[in-house]
Protein backbone atom coordinates (compact mmCIF):
# COMPACT_ATOMS: atom_id res chain seq x y z
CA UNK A 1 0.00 0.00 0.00
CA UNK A 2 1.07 3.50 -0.72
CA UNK A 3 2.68 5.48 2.19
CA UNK A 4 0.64 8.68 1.73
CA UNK A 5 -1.40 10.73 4.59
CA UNK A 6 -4.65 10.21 4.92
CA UNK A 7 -6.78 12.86 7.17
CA UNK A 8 -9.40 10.11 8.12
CA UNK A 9 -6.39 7.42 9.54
CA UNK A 10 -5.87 10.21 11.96
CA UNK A 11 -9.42 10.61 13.29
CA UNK A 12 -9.74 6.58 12.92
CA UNK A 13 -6.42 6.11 14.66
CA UNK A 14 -6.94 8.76 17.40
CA UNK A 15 -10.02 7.01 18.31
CA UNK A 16 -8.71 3.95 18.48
CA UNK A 17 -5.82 4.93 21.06
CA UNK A 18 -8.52 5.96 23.13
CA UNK A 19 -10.50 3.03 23.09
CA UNK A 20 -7.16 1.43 24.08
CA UNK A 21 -5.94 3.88 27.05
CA UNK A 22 -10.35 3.37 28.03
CA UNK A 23 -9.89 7.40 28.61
CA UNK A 24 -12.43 8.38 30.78
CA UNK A 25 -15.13 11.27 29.97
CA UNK A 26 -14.96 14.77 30.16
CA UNK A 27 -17.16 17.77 31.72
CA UNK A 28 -20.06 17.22 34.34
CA UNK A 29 -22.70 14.68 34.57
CA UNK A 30 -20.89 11.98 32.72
CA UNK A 31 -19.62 9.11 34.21
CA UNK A 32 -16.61 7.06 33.09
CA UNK A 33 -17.04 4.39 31.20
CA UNK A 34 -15.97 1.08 32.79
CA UNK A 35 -12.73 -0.15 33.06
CA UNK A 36 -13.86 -3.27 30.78
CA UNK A 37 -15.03 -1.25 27.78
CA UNK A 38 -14.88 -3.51 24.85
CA UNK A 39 -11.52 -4.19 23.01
CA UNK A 40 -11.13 -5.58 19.64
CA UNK A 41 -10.20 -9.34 19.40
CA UNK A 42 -7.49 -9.90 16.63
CA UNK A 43 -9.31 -10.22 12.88
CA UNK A 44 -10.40 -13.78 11.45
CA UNK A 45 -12.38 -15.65 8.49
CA UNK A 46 -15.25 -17.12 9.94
CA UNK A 47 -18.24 -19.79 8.82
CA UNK A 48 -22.13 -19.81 9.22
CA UNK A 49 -21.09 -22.46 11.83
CA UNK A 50 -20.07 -19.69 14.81
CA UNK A 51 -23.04 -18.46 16.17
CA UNK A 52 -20.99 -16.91 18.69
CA UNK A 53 -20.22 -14.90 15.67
CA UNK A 54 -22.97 -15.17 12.98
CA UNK A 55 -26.55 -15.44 14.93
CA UNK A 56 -28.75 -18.16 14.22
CA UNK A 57 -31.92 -17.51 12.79
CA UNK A 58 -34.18 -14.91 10.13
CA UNK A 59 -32.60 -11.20 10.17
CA UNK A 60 -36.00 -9.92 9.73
CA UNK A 61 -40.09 -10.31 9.99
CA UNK A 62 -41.03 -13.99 8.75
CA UNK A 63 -44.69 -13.30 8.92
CA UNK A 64 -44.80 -14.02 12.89
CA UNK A 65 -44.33 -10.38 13.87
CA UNK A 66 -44.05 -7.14 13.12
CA UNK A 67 -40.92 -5.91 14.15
CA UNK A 68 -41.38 -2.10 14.13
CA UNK A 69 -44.67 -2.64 16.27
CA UNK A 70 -43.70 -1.84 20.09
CA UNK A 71 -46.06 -1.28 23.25
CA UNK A 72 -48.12 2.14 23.56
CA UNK A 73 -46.97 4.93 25.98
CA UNK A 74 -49.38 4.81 28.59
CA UNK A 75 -50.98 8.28 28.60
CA UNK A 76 -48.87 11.52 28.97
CA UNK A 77 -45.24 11.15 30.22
CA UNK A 78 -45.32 12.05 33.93
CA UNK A 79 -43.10 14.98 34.67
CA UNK A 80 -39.26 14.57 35.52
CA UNK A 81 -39.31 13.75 39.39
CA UNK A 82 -42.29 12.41 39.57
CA UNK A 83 -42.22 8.59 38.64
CA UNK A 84 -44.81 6.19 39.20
CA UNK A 85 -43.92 3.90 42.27
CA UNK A 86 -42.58 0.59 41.82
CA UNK A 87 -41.96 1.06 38.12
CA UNK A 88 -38.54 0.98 36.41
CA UNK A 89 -38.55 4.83 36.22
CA UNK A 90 -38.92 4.86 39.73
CA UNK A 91 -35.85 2.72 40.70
CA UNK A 92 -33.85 4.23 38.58
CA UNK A 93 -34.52 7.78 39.74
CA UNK A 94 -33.95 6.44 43.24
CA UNK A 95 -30.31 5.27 42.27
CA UNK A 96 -29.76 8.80 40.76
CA UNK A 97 -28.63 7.80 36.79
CA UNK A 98 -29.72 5.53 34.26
CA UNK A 99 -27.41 3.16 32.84
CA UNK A 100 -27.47 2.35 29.35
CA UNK A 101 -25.44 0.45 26.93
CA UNK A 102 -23.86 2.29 23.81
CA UNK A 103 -20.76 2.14 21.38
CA UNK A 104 -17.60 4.34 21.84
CA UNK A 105 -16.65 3.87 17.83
CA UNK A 106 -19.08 4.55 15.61
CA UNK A 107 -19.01 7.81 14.25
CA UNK A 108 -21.63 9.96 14.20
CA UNK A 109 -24.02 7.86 16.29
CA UNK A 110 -21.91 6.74 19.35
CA UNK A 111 -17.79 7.81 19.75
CA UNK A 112 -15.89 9.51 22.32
CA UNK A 113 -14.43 13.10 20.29
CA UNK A 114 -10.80 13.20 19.79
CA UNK A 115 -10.71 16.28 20.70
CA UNK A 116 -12.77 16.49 24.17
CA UNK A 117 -12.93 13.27 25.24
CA UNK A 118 -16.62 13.62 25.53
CA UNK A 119 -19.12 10.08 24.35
CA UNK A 120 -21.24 12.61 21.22
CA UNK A 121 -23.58 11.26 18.41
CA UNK A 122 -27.28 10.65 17.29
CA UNK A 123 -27.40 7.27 19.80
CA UNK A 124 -25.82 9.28 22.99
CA UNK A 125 -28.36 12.07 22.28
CA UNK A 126 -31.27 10.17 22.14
CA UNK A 127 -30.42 8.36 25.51
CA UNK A 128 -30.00 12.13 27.04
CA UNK A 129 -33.23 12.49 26.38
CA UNK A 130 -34.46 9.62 28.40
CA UNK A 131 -32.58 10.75 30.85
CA UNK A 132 -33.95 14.29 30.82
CA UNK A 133 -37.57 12.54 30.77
CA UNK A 134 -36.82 10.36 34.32
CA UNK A 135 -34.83 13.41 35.82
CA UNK A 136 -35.41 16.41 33.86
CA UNK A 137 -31.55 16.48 33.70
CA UNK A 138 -29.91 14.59 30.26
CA UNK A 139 -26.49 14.29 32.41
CA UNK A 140 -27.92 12.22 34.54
CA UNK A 141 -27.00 9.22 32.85
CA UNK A 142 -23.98 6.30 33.03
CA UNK A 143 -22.56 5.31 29.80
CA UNK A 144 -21.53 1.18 29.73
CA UNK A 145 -19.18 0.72 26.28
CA UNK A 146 -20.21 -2.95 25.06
CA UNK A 147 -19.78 -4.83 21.88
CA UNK A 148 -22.36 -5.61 19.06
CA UNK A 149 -22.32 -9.23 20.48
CA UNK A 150 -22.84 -8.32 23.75
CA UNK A 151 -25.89 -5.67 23.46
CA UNK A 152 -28.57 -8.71 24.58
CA UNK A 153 -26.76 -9.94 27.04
CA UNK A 154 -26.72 -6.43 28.81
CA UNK A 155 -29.83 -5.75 28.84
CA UNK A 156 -30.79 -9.61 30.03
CA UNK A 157 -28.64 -9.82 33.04
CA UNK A 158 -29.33 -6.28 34.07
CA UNK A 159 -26.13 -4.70 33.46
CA UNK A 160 -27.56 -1.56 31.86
CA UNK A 161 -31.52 -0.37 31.98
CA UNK A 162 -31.32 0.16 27.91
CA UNK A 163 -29.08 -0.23 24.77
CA UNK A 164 -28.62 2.39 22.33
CA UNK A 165 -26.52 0.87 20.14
CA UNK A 166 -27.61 1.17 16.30
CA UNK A 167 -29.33 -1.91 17.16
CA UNK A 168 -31.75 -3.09 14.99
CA UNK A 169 -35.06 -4.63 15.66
CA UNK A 170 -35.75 -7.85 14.27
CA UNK A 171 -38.60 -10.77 15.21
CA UNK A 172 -35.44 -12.93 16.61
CA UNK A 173 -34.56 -10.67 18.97
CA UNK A 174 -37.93 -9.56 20.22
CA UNK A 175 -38.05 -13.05 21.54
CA UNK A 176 -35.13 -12.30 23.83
CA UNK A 177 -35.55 -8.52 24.43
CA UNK A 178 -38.32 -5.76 24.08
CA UNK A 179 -37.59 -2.61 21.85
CA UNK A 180 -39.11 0.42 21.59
CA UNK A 181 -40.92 2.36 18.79
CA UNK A 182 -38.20 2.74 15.73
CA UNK A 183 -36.09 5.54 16.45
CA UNK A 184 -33.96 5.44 12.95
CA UNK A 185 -34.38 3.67 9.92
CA UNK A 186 -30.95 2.06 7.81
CA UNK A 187 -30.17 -0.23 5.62
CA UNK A 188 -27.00 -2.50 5.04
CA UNK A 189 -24.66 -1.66 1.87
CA UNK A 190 -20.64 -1.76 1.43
CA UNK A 191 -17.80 0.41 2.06
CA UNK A 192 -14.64 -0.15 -0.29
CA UNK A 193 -11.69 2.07 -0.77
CA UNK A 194 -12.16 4.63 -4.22
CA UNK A 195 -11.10 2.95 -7.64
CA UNK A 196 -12.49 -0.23 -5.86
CA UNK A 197 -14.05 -2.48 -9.15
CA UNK A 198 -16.79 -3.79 -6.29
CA UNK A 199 -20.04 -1.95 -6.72
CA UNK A 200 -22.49 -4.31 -5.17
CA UNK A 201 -22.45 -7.05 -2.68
CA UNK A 202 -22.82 -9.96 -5.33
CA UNK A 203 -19.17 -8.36 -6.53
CA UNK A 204 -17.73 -9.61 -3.41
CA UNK A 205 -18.52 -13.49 -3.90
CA UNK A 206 -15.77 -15.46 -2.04
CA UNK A 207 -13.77 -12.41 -1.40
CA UNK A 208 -12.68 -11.59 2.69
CA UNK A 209 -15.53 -8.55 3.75
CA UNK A 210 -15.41 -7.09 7.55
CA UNK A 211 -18.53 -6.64 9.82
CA UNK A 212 -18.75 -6.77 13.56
CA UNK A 213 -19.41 -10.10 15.51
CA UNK A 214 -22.57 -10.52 16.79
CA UNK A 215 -24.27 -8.12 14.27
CA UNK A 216 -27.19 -8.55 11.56
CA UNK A 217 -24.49 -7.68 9.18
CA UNK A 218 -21.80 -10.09 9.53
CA UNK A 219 -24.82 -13.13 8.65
CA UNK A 220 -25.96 -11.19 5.68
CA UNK A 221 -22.59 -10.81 4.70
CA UNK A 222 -22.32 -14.94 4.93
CA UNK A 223 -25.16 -15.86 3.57
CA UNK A 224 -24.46 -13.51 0.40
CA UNK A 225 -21.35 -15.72 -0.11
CA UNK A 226 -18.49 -14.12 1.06
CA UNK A 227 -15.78 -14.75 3.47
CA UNK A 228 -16.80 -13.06 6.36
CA UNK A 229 -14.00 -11.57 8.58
CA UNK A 230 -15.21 -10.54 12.39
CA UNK A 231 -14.17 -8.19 14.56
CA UNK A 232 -15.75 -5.95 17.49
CA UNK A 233 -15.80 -2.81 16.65
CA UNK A 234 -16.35 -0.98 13.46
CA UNK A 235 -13.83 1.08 13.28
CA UNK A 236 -11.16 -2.12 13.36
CA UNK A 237 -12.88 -2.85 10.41
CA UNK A 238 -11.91 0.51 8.65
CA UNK A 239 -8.60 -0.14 9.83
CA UNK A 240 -8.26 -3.31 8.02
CA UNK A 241 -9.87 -2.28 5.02
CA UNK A 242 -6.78 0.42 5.28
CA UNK A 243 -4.39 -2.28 5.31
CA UNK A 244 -5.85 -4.22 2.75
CA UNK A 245 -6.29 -7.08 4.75
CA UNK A 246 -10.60 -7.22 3.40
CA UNK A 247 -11.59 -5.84 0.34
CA UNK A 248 -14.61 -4.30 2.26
CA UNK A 249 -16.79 -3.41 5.15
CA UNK A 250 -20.70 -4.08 5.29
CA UNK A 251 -23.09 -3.02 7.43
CA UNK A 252 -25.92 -0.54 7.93
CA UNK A 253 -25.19 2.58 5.76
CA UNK A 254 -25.25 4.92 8.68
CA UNK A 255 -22.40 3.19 10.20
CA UNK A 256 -20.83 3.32 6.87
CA UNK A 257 -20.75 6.83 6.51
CA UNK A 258 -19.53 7.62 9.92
CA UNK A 259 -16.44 5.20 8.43
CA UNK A 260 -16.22 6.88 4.97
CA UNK A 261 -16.07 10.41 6.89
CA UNK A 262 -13.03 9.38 8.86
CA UNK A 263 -10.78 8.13 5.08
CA UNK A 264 -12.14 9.87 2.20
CA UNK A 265 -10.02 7.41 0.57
CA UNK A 266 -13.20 4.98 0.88
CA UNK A 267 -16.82 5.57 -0.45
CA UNK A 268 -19.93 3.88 0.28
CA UNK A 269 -21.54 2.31 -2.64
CA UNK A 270 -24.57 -0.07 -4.02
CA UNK A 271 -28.17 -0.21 -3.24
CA UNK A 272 -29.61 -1.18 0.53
CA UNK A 273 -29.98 -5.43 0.71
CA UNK A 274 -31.33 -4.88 4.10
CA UNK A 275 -33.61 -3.19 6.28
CA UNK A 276 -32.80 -2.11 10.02
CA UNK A 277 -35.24 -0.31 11.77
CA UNK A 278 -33.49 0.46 14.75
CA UNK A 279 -34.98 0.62 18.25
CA UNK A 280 -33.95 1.08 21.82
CA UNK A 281 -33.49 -2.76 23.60
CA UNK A 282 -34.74 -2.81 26.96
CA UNK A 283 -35.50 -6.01 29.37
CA UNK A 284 -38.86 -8.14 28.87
CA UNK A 285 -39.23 -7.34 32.63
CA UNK A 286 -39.96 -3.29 32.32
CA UNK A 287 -42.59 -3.16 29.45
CA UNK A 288 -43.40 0.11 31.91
CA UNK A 289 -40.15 1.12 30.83
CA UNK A 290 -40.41 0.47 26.91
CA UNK A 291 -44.11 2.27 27.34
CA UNK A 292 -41.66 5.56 29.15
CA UNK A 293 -39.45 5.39 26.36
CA UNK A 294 -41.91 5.47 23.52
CA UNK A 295 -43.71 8.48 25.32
CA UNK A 296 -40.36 10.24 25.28
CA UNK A 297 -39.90 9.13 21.71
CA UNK A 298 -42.99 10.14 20.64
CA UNK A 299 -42.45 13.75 21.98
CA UNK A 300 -39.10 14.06 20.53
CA UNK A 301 -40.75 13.84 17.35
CA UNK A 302 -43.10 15.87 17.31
CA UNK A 303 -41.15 18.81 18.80
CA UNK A 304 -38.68 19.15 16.57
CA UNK A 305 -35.75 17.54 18.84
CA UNK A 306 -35.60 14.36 16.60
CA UNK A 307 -35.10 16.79 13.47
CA UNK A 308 -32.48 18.83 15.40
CA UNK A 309 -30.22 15.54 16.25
CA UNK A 310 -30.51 14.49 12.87
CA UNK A 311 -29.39 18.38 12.30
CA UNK A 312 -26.52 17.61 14.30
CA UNK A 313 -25.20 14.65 13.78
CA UNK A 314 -26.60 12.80 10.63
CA UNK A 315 -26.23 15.09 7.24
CA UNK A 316 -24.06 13.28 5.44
CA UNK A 317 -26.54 10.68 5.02
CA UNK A 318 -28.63 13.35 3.19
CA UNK A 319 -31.85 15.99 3.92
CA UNK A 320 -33.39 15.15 7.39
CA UNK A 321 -36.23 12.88 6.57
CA UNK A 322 -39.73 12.79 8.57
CA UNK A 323 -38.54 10.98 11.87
CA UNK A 324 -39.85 7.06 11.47
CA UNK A 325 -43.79 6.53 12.33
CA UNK A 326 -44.30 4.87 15.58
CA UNK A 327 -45.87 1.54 15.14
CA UNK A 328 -47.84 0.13 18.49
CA UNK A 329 -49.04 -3.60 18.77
CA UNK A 330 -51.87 -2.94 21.59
């Protein structure tokens, strides 16, 4: 590969040092993040046969359920302070933050700034605001860095009250987690490095392709025939793509961009194969909870604050669309 300076290895590379060094965050309200944040195992070829790796099962709605349908808030949001006793909202004010699960390296969505140290992006925003609905305070909130793989698990053993974590809904995962309304709406396509002859993801037949562990991705990515190379976190993937160790990177195309943003040596390119609604995964325990966060959705989008995040964080993917209809199944 050509020795030349690239401005997006710096940004990439910076971030990954601090993912390394687990720098902690910056300013008031915001906790560190643990000690254990996720670090990237070491890159390797995988099969359909690692479902510690590739997840068993349909990627999307077979007919049994529909995905994007969550639970109905239940009547106006009480105010900040004032939560309902023996709900989830209520323990969770009493222990003074909520916890949720997020990513440290995916740009524009959820990444600590090079530059401040601070976690920023459309994912940390939106949990602010959940935050700001339980206490009337968005810092009020404790940040838990975990991997793609790991985002169920979280939320099962009661690690963190939430994930944000460009996660996206699907009727497999409903059966392990609730989610609530559909806060974003992607779709999977490829990132390969400019004067790349790949245009599509049937171009990459048999050829190595990065995508996280864990992930919706990494099984399309098998089951459209290529070799599918796992890692943790995204922006490993970049890295290798760099070193021309895969030919590309697949996953949801807001991820993507994030990516292409940090090398403009790389380009996103081909149509969507995939739809990812994504949601917010909370336990099967709290539907009081999922019914909090969809009344807290539900106001963010029709005051303007979904349109402002977007604003903020998300126009390189294009105009600010119409924030995603909430869909209710009672």
């Amino acid at each position: 590969m050509r020795n030349r300076y690239r401005p997006g290895r710096l940004l990439a590379g910076t971030i990954a040092t601090m993912l390394a060094l687990g720098l902690a965050g910056c300013g008031t309200g915001e906790p560190s993040l643990p000690d254990n944040a996720a670090q990237a195992d070491p890159p390797r070829p995988v099969g359909m046969q690692d479902p510690a790796v590739i997840p068993t099962g349909p990627a999307a709605a077979s007919g049994s359920c529909n995905p994007r349908a969550s639970l109905r808030p239940s009547g106006a949001l009480p105010p900040p302070g004032q939560m309902p006793s023996g709900t989830a909202m209520a323990r969770i004010a009493q222990r003074g933050r909520l916890v949720v699960g997020v990513d440290q390296n995916s740009y524009n969505f959820g990444f600590r700034d090079p530059l401040t140290g601070q976690l920023t992006g459309f994912d940390i925003d939106i949990a602010r605001q959940v935050a700001r609905g339980i206490f009337g305070d968005p810092g009020r909130i404790q940040f838990r860095a975990i991997s793609s793989a790991d985002r169920i698990k979280v939320v099962q053993d009661g690690t963190v009250d939430m994930v944000v974590r460009t996660m996206t809904m699907n009727c497999e995962r409903w059966e392990q987690v609730s989610f609530s309304t559909e806060y974003f709406t992607a779709g999977q396509r490829i990132l390969v490095t400019r004067g790349s002859a790949a245009k599509t993801i049937q171009d990459l037949h048999g050829k190595k392709v990065c995508a996280a562990a864990g992930s919706t991705s990494i099984r399309k990515i098998a089951e459209e025939g290529t070799v599918p190379v796992s890692v943790v976190n995204w922006t490993d993937c970049l890295v290798l793509l760099q070193q021309n160790q895969v030919v590309a990177v697949s996953t949801d195309d807001s991820i993507l961009a994030g990516l292409a943003a940090q090398d403009p040596n790389t380009v996103v390119v081909g149509p969507r194969f995939s739809d990812e609604p994504y949601g917010v995964a909370i336990s099967k325990e709290s539907p009081e909870l999922v019914r909090f966060v969809n009344g807290v959705l539900a106001k963010i989008r029709s005051d303007g604050t979904w349109g402002r995040l977007y604003g903020r964080w998300l126009t390189s993917l294009g105009p600010a669309p119409s924030p995603p209809v909430a869909r209710y199944r009672d």
